[in-house]
PDB file of N, CA and C in Angstrom:
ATOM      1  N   UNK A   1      -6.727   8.272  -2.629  1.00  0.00           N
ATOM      2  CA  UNK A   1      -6.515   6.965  -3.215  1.00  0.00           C
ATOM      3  C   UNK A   1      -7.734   6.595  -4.048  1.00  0.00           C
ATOM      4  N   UNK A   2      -7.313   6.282  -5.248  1.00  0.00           N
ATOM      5  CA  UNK A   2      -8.132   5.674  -6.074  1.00  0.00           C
ATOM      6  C   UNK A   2      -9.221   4.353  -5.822  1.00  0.00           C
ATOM      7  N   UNK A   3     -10.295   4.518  -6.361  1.00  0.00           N
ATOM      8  CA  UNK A   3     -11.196   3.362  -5.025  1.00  0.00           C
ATOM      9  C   UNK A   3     -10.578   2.142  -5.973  1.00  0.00           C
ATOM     10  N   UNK A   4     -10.038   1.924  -6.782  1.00  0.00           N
ATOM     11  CA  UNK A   4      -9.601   0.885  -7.932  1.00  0.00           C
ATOM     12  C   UNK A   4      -8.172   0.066  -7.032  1.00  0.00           C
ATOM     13  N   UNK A   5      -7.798   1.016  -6.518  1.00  0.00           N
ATOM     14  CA  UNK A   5      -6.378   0.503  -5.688  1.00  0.00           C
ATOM     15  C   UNK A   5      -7.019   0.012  -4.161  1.00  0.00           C
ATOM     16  N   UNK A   6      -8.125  -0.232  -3.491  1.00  0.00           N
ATOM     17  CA  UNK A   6      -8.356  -0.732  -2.434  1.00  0.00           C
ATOM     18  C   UNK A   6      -8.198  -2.451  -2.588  1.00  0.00           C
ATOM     19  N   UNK A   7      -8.120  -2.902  -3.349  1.00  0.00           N
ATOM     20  CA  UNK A   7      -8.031  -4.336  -3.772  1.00  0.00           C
ATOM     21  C   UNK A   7      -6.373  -4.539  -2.744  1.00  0.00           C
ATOM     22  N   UNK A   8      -5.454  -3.646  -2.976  1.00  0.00           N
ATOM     23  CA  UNK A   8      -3.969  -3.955  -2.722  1.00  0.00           C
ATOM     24  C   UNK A   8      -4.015  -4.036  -0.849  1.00  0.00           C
ATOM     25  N   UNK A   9      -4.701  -3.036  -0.040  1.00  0.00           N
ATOM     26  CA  UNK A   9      -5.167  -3.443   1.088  1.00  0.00           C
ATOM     27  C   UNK A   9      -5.981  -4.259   1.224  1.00  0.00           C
ATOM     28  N   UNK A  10      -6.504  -5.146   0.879  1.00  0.00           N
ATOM     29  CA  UNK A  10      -7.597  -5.993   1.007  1.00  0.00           C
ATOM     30  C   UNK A  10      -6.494  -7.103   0.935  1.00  0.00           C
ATOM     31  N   UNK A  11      -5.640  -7.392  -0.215  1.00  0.00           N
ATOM     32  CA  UNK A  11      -4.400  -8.355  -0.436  1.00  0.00           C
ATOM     33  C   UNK A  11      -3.614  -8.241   0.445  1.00  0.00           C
ATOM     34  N   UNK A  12      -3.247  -7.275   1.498  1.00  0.00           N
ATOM     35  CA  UNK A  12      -2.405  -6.990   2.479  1.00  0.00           C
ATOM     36  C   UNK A  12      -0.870  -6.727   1.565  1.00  0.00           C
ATOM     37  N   UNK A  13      -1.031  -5.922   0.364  1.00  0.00           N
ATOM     38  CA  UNK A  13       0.271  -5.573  -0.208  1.00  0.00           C
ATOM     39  C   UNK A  13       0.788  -4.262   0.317  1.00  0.00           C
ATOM     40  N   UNK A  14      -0.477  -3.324   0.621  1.00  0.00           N
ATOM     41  CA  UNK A  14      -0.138  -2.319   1.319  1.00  0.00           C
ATOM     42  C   UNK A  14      -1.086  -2.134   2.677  1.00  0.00           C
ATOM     43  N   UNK A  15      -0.192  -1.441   3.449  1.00  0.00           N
ATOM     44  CA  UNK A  15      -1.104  -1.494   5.083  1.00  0.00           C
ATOM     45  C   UNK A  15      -1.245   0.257   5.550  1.00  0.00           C
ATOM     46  N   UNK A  16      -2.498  -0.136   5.639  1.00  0.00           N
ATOM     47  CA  UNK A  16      -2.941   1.659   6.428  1.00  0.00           C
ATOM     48  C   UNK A  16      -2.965   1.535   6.942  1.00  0.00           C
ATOM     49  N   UNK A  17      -2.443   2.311   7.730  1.00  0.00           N
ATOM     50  CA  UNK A  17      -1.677   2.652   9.283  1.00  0.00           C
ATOM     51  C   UNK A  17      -2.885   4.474   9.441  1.00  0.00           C
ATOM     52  N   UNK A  18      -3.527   4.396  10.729  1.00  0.00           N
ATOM     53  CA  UNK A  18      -4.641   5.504  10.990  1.00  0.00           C
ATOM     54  C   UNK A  18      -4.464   5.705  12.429  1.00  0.00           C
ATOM     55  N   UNK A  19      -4.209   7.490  12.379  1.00  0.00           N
ATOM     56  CA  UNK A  19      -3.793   7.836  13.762  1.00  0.00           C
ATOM     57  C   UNK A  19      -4.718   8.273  14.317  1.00  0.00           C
ATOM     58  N   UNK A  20      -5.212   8.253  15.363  1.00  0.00           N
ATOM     59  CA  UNK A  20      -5.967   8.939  16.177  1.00  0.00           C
ATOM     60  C   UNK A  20      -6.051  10.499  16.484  1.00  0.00           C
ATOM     61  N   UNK A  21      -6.555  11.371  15.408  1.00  0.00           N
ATOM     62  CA  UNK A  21      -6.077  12.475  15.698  1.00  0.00           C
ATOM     63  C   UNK A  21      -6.936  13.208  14.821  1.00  0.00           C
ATOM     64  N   UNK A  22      -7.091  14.908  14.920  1.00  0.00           N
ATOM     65  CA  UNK A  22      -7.829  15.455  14.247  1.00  0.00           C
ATOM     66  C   UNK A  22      -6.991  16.631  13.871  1.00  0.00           C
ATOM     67  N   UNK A  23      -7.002  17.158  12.278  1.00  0.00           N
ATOM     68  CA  UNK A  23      -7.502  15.868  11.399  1.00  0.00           C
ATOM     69  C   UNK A  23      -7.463  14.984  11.444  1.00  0.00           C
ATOM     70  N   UNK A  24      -7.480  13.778  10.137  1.00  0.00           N
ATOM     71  CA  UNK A  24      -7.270  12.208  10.421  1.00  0.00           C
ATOM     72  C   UNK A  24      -5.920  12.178   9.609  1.00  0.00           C
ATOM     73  N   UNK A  25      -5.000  11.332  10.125  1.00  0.00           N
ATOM     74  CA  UNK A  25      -3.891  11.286   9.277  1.00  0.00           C
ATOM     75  C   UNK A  25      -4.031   9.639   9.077  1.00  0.00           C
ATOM     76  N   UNK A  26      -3.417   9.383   7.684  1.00  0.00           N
ATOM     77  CA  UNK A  26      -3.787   7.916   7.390  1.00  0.00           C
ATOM     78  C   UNK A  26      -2.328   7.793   6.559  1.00  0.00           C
ATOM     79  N   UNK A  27      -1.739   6.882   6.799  1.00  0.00           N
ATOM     80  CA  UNK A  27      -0.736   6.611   5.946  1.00  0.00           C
ATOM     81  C   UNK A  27      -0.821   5.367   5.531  1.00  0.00           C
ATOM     82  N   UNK A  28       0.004   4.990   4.480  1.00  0.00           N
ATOM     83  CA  UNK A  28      -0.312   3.694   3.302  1.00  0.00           C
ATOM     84  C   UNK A  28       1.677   3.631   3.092  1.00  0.00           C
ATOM     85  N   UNK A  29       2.050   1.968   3.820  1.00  0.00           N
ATOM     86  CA  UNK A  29       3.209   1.613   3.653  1.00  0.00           C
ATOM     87  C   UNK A  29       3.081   0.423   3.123  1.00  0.00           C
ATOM     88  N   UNK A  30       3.852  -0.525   2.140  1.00  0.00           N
ATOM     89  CA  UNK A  30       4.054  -1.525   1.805  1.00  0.00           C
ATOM     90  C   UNK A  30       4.351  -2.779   3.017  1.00  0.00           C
ATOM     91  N   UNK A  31       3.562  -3.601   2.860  1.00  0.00           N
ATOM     92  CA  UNK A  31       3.790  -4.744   3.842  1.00  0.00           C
ATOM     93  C   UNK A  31       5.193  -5.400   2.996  1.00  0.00           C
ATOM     94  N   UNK A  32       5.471  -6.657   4.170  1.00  0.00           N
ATOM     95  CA  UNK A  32       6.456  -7.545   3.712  1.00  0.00           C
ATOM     96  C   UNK A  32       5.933  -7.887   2.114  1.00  0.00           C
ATOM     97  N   UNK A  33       5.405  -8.125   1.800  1.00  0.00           N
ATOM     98  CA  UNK A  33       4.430  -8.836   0.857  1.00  0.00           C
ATOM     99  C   UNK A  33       4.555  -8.194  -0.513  1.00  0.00           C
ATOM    100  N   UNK A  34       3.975  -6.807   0.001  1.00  0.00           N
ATOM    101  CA  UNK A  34       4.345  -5.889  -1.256  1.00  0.00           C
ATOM    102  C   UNK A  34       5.836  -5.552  -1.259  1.00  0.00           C
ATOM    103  N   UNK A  35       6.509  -5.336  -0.507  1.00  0.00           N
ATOM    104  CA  UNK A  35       8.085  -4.884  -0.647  1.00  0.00           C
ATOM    105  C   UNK A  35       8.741  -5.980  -1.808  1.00  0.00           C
ATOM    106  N   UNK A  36       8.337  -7.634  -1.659  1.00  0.00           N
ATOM    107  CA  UNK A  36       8.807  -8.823  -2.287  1.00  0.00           C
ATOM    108  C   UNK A  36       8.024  -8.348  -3.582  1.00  0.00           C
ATOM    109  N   UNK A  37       7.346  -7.910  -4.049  1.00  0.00           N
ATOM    110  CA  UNK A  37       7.153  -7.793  -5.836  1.00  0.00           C
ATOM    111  C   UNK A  37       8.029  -6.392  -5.883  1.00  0.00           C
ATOM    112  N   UNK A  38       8.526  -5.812  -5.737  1.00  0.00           N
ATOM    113  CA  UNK A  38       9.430  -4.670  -5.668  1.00  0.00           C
ATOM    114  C   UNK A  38      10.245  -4.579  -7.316  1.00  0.00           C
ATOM    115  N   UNK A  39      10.683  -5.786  -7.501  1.00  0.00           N
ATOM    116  CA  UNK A  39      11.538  -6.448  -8.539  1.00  0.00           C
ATOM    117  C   UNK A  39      10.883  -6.989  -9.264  1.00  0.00           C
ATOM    118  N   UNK A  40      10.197  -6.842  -9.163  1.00  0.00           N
ATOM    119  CA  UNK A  40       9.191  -7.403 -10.437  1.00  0.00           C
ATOM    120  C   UNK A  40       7.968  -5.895 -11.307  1.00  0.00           C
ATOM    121  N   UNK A  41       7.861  -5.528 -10.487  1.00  0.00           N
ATOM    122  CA  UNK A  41       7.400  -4.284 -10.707  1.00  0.00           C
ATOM    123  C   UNK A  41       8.501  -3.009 -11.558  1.00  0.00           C
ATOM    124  N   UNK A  42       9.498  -3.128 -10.846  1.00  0.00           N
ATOM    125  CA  UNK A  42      10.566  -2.370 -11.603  1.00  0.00           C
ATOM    126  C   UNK A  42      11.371  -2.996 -13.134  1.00  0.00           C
ATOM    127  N   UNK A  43      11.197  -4.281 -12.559  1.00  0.00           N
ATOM    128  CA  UNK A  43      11.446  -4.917 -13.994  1.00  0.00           C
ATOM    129  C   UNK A  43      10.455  -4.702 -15.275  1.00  0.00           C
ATOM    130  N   UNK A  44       9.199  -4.570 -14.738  1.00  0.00           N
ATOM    131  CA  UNK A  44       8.359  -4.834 -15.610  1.00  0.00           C
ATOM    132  C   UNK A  44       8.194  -2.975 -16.257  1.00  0.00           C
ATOM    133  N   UNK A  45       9.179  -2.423 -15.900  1.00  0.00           N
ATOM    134  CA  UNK A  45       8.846  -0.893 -16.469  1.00  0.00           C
ATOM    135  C   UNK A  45       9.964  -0.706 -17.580  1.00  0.00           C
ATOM    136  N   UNK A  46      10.782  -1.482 -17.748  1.00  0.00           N
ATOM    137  CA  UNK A  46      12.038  -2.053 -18.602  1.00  0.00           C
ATOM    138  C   UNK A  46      11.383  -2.004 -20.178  1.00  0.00           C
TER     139      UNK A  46
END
């Protein structure tokens, strides 16, 4: 991940989710928050 896109976790648009495990597995899902610009984002590629 781009250090330019940490702003969107910081906004809570997307949420890292970090497992306890080795390696480290880290996943990045859209909160409620980000799912709601969904449509606006796709619109805006129009």
């Amino acid at each position: 991940m781009c250090f330019g896109h940490w702003w969107k976790v910081e906004d809570e648009i997307v949420v890292r989710k970090k497992y306890p495990q080795v390696p480290t597995k880290v996943e990045y899902l859209l909160s409620e928050e980000g799912l709601s610009i969904v449509p606006i984002v796709n619109f805006s590629k129009l």
